[in-house]
C-alpha atoms as a PDB file:
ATOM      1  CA  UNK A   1      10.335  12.098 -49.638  1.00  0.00           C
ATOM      2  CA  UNK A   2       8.585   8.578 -49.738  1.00  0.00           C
ATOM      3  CA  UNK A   3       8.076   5.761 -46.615  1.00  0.00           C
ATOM      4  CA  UNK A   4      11.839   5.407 -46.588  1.00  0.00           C
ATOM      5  CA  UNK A   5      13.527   8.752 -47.736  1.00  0.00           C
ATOM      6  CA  UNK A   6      17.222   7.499 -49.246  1.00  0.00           C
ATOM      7  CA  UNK A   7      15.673   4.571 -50.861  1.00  0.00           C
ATOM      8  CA  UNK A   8      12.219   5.422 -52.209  1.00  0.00           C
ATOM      9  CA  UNK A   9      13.398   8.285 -54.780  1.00  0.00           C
ATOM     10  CA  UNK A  10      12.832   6.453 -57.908  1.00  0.00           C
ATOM     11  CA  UNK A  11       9.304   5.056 -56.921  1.00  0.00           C
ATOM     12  CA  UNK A  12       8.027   8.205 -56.169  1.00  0.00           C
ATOM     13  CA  UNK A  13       8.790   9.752 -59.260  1.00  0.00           C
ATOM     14  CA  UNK A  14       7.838   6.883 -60.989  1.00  0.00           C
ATOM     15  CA  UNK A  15       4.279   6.717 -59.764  1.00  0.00           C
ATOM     16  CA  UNK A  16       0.976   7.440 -61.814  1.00  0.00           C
ATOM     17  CA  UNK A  17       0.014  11.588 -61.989  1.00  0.00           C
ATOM     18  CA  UNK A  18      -2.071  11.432 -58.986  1.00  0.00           C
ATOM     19  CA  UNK A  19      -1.442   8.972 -56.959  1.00  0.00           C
ATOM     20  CA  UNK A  20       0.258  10.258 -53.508  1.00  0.00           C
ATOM     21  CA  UNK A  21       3.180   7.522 -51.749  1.00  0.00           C
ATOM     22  CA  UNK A  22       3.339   6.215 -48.418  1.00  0.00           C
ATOM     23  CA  UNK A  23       2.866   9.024 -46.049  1.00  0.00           C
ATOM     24  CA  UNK A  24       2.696   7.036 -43.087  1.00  0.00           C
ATOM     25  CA  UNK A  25       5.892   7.658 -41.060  1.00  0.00           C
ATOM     26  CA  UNK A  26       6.866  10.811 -43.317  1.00  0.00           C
ATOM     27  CA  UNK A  27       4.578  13.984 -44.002  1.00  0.00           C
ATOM     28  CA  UNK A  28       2.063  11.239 -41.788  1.00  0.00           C
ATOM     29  CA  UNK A  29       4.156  11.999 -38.366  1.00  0.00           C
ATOM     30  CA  UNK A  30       4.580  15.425 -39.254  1.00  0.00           C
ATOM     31  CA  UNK A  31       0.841  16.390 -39.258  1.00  0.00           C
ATOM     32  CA  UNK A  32       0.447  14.305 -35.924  1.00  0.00           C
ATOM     33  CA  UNK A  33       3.101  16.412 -34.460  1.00  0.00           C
ATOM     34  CA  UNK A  34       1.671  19.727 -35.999  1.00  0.00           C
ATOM     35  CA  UNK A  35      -1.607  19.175 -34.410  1.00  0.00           C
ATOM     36  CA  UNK A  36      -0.111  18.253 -31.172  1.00  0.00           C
ATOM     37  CA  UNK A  37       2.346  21.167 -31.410  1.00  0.00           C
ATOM     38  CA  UNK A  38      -0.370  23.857 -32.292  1.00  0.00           C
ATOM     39  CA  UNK A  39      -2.511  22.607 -29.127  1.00  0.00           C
ATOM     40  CA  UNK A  40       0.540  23.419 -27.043  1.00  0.00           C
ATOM     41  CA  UNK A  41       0.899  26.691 -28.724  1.00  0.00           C
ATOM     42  CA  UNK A  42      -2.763  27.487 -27.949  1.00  0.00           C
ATOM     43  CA  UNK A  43      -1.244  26.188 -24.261  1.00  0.00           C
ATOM     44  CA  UNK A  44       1.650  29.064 -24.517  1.00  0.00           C
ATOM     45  CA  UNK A  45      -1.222  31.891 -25.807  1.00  0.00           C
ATOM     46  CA  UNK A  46      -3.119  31.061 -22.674  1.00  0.00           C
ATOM     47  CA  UNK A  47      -0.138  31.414 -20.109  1.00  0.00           C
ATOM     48  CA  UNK A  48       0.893  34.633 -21.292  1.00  0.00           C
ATOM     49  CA  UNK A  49      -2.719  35.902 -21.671  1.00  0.00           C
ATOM     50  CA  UNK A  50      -3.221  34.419 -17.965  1.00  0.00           C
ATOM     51  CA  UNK A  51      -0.064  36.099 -16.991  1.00  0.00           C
ATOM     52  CA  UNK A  52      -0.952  39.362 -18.047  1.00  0.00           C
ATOM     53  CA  UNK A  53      -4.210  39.010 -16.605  1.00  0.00           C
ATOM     54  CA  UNK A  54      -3.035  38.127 -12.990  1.00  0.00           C
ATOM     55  CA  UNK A  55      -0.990  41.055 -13.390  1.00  0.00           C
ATOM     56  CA  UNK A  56      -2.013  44.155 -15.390  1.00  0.00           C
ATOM     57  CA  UNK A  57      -0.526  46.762 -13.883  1.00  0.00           C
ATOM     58  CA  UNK A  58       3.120  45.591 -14.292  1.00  0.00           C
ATOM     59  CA  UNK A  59       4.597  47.805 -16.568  1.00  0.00           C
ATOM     60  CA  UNK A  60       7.894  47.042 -18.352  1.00  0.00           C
ATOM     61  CA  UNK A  61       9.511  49.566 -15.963  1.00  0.00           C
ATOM     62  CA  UNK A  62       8.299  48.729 -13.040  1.00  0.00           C
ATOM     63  CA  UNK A  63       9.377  45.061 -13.724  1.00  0.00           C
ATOM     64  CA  UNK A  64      12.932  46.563 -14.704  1.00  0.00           C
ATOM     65  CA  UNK A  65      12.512  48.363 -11.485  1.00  0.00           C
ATOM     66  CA  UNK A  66      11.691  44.931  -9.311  1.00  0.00           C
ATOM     67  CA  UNK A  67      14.551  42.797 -11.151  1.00  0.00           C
ATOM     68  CA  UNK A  68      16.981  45.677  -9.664  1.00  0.00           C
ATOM     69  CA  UNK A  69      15.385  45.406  -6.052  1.00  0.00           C
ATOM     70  CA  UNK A  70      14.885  41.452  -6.541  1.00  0.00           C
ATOM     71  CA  UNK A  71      18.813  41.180  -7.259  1.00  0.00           C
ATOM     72  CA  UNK A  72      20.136  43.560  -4.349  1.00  0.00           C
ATOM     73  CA  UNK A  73      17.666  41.750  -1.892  1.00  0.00           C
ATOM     74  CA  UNK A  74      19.337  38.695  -3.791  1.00  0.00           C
ATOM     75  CA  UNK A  75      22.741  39.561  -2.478  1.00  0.00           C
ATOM     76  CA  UNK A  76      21.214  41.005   1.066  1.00  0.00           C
ATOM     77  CA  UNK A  77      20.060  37.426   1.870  1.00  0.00           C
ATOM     78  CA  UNK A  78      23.020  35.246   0.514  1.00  0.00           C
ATOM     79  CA  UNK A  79      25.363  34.964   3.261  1.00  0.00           C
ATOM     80  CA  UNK A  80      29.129  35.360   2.871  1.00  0.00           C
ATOM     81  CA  UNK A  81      29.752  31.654   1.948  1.00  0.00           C
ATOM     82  CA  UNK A  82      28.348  32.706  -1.771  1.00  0.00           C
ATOM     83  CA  UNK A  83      25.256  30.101  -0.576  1.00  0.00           C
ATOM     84  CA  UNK A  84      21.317  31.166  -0.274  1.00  0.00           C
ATOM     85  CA  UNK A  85      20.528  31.899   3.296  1.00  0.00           C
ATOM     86  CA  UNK A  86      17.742  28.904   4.387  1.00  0.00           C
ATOM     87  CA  UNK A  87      15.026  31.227   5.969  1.00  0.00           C
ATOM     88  CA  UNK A  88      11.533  31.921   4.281  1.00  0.00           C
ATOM     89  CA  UNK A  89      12.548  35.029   3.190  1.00  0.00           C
ATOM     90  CA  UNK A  90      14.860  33.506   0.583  1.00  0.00           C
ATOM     91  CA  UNK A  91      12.041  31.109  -0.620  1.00  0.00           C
ATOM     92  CA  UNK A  92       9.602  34.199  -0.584  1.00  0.00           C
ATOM     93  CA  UNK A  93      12.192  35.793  -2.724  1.00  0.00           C
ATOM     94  CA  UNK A  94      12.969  33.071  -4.803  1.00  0.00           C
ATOM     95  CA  UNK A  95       9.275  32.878  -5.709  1.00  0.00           C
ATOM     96  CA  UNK A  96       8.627  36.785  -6.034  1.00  0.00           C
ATOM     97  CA  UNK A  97      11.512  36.871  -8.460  1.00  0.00           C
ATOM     98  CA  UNK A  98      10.262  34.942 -11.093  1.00  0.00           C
ATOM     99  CA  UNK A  99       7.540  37.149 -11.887  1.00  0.00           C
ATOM    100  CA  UNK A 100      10.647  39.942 -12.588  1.00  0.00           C
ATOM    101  CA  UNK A 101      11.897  41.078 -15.971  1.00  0.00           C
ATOM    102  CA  UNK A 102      13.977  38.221 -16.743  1.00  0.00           C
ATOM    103  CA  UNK A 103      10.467  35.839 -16.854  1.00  0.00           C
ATOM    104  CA  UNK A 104       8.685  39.027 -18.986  1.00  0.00           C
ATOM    105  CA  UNK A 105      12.080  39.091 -21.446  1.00  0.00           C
ATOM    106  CA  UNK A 106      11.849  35.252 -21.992  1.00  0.00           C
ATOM    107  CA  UNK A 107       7.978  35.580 -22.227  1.00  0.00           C
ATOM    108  CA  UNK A 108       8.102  38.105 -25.063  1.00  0.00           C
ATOM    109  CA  UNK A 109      10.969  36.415 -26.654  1.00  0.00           C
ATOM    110  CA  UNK A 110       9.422  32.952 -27.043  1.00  0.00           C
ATOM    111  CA  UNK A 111       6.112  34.039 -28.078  1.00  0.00           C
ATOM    112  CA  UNK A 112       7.370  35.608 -30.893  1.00  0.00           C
ATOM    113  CA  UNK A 113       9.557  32.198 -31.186  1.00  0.00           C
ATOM    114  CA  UNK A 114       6.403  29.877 -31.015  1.00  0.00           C
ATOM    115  CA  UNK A 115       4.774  31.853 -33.372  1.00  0.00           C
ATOM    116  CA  UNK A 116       7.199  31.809 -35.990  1.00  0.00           C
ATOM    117  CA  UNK A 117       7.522  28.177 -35.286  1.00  0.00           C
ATOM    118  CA  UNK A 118       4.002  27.627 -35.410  1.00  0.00           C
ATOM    119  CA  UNK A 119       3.301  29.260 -38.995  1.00  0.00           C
ATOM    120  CA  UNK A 120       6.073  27.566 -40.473  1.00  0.00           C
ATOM    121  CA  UNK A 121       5.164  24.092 -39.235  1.00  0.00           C
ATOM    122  CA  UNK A 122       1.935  24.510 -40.416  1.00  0.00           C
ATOM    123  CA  UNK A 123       2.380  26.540 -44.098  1.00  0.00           C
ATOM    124  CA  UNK A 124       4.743  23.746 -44.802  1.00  0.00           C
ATOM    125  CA  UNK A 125       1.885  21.270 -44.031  1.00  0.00           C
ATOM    126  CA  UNK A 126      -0.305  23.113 -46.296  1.00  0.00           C
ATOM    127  CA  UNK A 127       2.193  22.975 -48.894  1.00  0.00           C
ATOM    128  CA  UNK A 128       2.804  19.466 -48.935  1.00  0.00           C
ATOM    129  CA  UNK A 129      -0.582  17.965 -48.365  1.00  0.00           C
ATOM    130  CA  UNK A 130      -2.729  20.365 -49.855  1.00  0.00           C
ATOM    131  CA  UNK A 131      -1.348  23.010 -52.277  1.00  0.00           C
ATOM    132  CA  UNK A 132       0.535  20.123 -53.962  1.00  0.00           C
ATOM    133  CA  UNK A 133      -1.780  16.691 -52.937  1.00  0.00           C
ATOM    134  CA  UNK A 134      -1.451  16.049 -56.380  1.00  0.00           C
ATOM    135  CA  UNK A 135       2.134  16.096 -57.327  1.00  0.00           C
ATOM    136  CA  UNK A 136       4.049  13.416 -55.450  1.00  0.00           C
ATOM    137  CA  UNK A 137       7.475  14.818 -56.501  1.00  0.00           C
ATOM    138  CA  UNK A 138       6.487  17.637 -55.324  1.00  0.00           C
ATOM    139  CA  UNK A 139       7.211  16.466 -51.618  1.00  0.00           C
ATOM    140  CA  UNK A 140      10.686  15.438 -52.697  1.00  0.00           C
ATOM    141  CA  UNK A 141      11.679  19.147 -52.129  1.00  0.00           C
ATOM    142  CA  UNK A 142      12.594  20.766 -49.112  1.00  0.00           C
ATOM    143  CA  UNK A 143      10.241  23.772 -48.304  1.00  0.00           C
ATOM    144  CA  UNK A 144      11.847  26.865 -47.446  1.00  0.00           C
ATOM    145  CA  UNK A 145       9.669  27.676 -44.528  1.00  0.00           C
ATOM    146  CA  UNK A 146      10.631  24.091 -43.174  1.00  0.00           C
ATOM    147  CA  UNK A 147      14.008  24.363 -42.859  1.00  0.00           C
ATOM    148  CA  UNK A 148      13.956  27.291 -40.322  1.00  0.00           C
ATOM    149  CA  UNK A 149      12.084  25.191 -37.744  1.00  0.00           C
ATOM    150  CA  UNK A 150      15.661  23.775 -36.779  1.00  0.00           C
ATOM    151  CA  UNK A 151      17.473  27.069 -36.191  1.00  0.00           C
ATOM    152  CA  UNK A 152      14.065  28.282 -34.147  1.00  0.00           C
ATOM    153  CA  UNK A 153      14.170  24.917 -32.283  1.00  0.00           C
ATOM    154  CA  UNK A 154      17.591  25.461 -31.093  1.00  0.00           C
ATOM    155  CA  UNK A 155      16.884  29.476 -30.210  1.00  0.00           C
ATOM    156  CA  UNK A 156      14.093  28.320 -27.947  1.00  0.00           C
ATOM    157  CA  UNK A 157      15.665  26.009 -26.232  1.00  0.00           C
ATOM    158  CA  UNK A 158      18.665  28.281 -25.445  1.00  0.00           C
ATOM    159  CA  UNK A 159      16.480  30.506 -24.199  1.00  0.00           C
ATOM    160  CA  UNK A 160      14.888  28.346 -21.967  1.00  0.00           C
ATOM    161  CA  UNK A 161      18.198  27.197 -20.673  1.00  0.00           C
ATOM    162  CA  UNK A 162      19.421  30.642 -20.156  1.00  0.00           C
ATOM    163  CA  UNK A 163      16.159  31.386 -18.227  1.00  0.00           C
ATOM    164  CA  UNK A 164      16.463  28.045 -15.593  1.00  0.00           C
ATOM    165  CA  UNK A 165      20.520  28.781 -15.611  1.00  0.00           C
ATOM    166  CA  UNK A 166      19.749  32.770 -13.982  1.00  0.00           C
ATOM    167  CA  UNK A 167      17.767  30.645 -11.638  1.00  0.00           C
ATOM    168  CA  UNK A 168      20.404  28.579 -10.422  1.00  0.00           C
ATOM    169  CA  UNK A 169      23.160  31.269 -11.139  1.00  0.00           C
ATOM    170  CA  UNK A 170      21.611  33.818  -8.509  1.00  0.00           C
ATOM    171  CA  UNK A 171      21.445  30.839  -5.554  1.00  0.00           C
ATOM    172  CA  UNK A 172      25.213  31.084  -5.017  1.00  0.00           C
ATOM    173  CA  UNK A 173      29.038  30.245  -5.974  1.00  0.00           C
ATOM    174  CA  UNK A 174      28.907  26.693  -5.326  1.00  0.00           C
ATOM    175  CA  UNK A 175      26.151  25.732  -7.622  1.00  0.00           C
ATOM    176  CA  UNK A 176      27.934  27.962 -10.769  1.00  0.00           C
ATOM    177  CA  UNK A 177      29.640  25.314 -12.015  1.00  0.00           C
ATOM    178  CA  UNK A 178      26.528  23.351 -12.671  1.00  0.00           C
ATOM    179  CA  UNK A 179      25.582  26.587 -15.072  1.00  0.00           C
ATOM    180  CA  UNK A 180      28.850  26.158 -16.621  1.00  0.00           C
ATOM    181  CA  UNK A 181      28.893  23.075 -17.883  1.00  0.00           C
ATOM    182  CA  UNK A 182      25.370  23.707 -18.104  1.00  0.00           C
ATOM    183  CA  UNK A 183      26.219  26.293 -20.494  1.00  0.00           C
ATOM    184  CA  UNK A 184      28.414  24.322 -22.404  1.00  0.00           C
ATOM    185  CA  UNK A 185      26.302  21.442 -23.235  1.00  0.00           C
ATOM    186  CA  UNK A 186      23.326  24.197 -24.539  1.00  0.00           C
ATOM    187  CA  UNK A 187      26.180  26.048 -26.535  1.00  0.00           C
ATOM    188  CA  UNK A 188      27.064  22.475 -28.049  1.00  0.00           C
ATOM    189  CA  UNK A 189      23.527  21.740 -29.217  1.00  0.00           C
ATOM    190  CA  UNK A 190      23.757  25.144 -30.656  1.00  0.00           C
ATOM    191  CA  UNK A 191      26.489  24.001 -32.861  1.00  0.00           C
ATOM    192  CA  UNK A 192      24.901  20.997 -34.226  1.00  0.00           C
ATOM    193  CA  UNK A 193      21.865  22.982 -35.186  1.00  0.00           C
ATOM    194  CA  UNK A 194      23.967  25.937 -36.878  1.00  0.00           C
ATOM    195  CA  UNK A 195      25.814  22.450 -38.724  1.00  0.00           C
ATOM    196  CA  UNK A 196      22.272  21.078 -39.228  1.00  0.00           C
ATOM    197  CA  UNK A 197      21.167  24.079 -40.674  1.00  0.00           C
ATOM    198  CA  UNK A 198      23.635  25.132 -42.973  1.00  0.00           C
ATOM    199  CA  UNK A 199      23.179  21.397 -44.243  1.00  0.00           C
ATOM    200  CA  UNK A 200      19.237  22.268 -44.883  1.00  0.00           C
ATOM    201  CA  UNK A 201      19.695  25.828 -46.785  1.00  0.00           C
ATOM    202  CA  UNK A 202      22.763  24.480 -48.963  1.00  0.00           C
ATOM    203  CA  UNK A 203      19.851  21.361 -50.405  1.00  0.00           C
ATOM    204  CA  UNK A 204      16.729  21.339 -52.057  1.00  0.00           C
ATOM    205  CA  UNK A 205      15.819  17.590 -51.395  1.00  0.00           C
ATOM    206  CA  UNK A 206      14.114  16.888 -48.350  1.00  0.00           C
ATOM    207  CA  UNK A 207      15.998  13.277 -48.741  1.00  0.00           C
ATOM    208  CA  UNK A 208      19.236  14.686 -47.420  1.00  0.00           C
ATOM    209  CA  UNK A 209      17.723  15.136 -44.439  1.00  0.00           C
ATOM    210  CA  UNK A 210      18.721  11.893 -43.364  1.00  0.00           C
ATOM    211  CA  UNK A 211      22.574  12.557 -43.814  1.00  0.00           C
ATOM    212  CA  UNK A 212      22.035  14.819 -40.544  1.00  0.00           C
ATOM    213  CA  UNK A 213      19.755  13.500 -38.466  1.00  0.00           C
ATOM    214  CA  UNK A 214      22.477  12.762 -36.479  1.00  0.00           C
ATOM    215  CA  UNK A 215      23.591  16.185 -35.600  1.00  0.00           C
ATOM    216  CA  UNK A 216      19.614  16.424 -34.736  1.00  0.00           C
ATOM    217  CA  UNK A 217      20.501  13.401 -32.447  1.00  0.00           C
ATOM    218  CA  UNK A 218      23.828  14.965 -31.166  1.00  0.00           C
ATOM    219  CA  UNK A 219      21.754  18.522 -29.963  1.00  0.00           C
ATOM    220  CA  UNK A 220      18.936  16.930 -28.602  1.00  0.00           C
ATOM    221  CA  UNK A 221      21.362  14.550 -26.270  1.00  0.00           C
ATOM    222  CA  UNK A 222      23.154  17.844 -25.398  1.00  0.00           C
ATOM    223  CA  UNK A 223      19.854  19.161 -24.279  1.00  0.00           C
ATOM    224  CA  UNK A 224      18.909  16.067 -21.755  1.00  0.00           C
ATOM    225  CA  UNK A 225      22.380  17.055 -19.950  1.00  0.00           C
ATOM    226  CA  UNK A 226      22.259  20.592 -19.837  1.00  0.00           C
ATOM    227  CA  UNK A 227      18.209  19.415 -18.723  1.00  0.00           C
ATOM    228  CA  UNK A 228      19.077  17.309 -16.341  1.00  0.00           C
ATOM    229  CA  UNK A 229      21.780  19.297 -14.779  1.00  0.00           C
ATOM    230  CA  UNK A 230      19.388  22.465 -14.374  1.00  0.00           C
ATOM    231  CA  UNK A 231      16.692  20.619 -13.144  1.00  0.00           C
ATOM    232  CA  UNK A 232      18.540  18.331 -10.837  1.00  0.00           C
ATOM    233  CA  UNK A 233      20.735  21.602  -9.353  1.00  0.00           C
ATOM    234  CA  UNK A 234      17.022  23.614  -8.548  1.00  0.00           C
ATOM    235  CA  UNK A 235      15.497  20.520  -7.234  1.00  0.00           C
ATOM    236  CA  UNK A 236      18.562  20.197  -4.840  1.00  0.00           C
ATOM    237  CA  UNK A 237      18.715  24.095  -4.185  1.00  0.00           C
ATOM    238  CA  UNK A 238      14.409  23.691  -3.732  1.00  0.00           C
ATOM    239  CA  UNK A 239      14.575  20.621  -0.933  1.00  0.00           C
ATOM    240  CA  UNK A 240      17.677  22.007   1.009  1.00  0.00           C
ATOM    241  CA  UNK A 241      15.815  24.839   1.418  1.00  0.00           C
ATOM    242  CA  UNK A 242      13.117  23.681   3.725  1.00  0.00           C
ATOM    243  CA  UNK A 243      13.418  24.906   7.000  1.00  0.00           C
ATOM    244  CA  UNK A 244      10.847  23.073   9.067  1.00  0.00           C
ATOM    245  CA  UNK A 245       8.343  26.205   9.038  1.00  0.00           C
ATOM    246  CA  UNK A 246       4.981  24.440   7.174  1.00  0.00           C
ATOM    247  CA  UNK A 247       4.364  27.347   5.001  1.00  0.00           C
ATOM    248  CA  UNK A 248       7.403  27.913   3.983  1.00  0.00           C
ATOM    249  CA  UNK A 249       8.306  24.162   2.878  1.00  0.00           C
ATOM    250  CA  UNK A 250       4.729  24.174   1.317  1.00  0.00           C
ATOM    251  CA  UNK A 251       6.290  26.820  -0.857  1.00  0.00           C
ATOM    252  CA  UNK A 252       9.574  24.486  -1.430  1.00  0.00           C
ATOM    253  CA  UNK A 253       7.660  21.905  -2.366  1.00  0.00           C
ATOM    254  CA  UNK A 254       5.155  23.422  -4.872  1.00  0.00           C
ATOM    255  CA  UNK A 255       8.078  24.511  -6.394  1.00  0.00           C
ATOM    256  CA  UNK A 256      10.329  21.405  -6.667  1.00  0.00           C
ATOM    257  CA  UNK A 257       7.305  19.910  -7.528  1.00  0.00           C
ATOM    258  CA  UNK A 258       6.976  21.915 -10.931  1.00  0.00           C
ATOM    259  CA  UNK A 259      10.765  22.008 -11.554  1.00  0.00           C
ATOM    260  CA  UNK A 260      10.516  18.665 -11.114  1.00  0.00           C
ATOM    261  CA  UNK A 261       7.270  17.501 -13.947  1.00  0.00           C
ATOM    262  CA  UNK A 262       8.567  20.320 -16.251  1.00  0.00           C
ATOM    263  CA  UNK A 263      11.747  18.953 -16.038  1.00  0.00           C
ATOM    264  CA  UNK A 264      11.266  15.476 -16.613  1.00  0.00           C
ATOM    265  CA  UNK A 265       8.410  16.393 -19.700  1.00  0.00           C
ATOM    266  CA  UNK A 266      10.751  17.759 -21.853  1.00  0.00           C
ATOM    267  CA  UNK A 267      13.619  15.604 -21.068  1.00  0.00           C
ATOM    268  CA  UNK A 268      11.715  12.262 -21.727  1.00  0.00           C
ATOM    269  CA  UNK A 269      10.957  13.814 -24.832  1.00  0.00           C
ATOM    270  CA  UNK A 270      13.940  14.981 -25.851  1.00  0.00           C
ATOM    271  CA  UNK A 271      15.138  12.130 -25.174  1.00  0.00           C
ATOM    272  CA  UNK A 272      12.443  10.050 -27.682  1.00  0.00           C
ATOM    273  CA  UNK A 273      13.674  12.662 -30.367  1.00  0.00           C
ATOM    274  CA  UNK A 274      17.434  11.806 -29.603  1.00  0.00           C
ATOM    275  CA  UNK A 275      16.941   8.237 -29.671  1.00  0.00           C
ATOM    276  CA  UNK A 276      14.065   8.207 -33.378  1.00  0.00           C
ATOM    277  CA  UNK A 277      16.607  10.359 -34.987  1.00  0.00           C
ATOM    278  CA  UNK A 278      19.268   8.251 -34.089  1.00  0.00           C
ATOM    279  CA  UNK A 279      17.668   4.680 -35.176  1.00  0.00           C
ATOM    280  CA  UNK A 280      15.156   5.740 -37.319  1.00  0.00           C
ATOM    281  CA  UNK A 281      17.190   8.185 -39.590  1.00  0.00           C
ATOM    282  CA  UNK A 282      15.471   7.157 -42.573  1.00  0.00           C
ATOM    283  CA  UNK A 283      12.177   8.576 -41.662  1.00  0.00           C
ATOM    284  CA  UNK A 284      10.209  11.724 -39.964  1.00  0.00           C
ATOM    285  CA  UNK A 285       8.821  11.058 -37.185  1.00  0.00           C
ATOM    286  CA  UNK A 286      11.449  11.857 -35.217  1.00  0.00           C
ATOM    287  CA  UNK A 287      10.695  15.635 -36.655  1.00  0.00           C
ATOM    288  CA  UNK A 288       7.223  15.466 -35.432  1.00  0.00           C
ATOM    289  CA  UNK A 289       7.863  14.573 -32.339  1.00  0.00           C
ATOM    290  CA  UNK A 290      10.788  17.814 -32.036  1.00  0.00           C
ATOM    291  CA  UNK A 291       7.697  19.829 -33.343  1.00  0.00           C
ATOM    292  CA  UNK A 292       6.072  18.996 -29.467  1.00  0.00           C
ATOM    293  CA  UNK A 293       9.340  19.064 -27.886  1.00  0.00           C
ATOM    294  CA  UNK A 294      10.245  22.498 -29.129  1.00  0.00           C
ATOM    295  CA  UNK A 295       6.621  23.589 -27.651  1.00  0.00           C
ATOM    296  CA  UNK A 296       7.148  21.576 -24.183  1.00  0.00           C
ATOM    297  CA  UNK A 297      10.141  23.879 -23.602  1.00  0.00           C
ATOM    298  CA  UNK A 298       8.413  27.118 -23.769  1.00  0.00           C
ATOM    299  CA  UNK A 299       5.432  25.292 -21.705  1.00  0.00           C
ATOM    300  CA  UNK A 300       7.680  24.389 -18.924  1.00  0.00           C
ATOM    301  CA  UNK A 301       9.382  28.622 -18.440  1.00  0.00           C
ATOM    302  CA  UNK A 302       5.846  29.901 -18.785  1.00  0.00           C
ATOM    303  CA  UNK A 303       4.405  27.496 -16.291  1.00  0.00           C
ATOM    304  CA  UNK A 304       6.431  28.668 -13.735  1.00  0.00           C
END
């Protein structure tokens, strides 16, 4: 890996015993996005903690117990049109179950995620700027632990979609067809990062990177759809829910108001990653952004 991975082979090998290449936009953007990322984990370690805090005495039964009640009360105050009834109670609801097993599943799930995501990110660091400062061909291979930060990228992320998708699921018939296609879009990202990664474990050059960066490209565009259809579908459900009672739209609008920055965080960043890996294939900082964008998405479900 040099300044311009497909064309900067040769120099690299070729350069005195000690003396590193360009890092700049390479291994450079990569330990910008590392450091940003591992803030935002910190972030993710405090939610949970903060969670668990606010409520202690929530056992894993008893949160299995009030995802049962939460879904029968679910279907108690849905009327027989399929839609979400517009009193307070269904905004009460709506609010109450988040805090159910569903939000505890995806809680557990990504923190084990982030961490794994975390370590890898930064061992790899290590082992390119430290462990081997002093061998530049050394960063012309692809470390193992590097390559799994795609497949954990694109477990997260379905995760997170799943999560907001349940949300919009349990509102009623008529918005279902935003979770399919929904559903669809986060099952085609999937793809590309099962193609993307089978790509990574079959080379040892970090320099082939940049014959997939566009099935990088391809998942993260995936993601801004199935984003913007999920977040768009909740802020609609959110704002026709008002019903003219001021605590009750206080509620609506807290909410929308977090669907809304969450939403549009990790989209506009998804989107930057979509668009570097697209024009910029030839370098990495299109990974070091995805290391904050990866983070942003397990920010956003634990900030709700």
């Amino acid at each position: 890996m040099a300044a311009v991975l497909s064309t900067n082979v040769s120099s690299v090998m070729a350069l005195p015993a000690g003396m590193p290449p360009a890092l700049d936009d390479t291994l450079g953007a990569m330990l910008i996005g590392a450091f940003i990322s591992t803030i935002l984990y910190g972030l993710t370690l405090n939610q949970i903690s903060r969670y668990y805090e606010l409520y202690p005495v929530d056992t894993p039964l008893f949160r299995i117990m009030v995802s049962a009640l939460a879904s029968l009360q679910h279907r108690r105050l849905a009327p027989d049109n399929g839609g979400v009834s517009a009193g307070p109670n269904s905004i009460v609801w709506f609010a109450r179950y988040l805090r159910g097993v569903a939000l505890v599943d995806t809680y557990a799930r990504t923190s084990i995620l982030e961490t794994v995501h975390t370590v890898c990110i930064l061992e790899s660091i290590y082992y390119y700027l430290v462990a081997n400062q002093a061998n530049p061909s050394s960063i012309l291979g692809f470390h193992p632990p590097l390559k799994l930060v795609i497949p954990i990228t694109a477990v997260t992320t379905l995760l997170c979609h799943s999560f907001y998708a349940r949300r919009v699921y349990l509102f009623g018939s008529h918005h279902r067809m935003s979770v399919v296609i929904a559903a669809l879009f986060s099952m085609a990202k999937m793809g590309f990062c099962v193609a993307a990664t089978v790509e990574v474990f079959s080379s040892p050059l970090i320099i082939t990177i940049e014959k997939y960066s566009w099935m990088v490209s391809a998942s993260y565009g995936c993601t801004f759809v199935a984003d913007a259809l999920l977040t768009g579908t909740l802020i609609y459900i959110l704002l026709h829910s008002r019903t003219g009672f001021k605590r009750t739209d206080s509620i609506v609008e807290t909410l929308a108001l977090y669907t809304t920055n969450t939403g549009l965080l990790t989209s506009t960043v998804g989107v930057i990653v979509f668009i570097l890996a697209l024009v910029q294939p030839n370098n990495l900082i299109w990974a070091g952004v995805g290391f904050v964008s990866n983070k942003l998405y397990a920010n956003a479900v634990l900030a709700v």
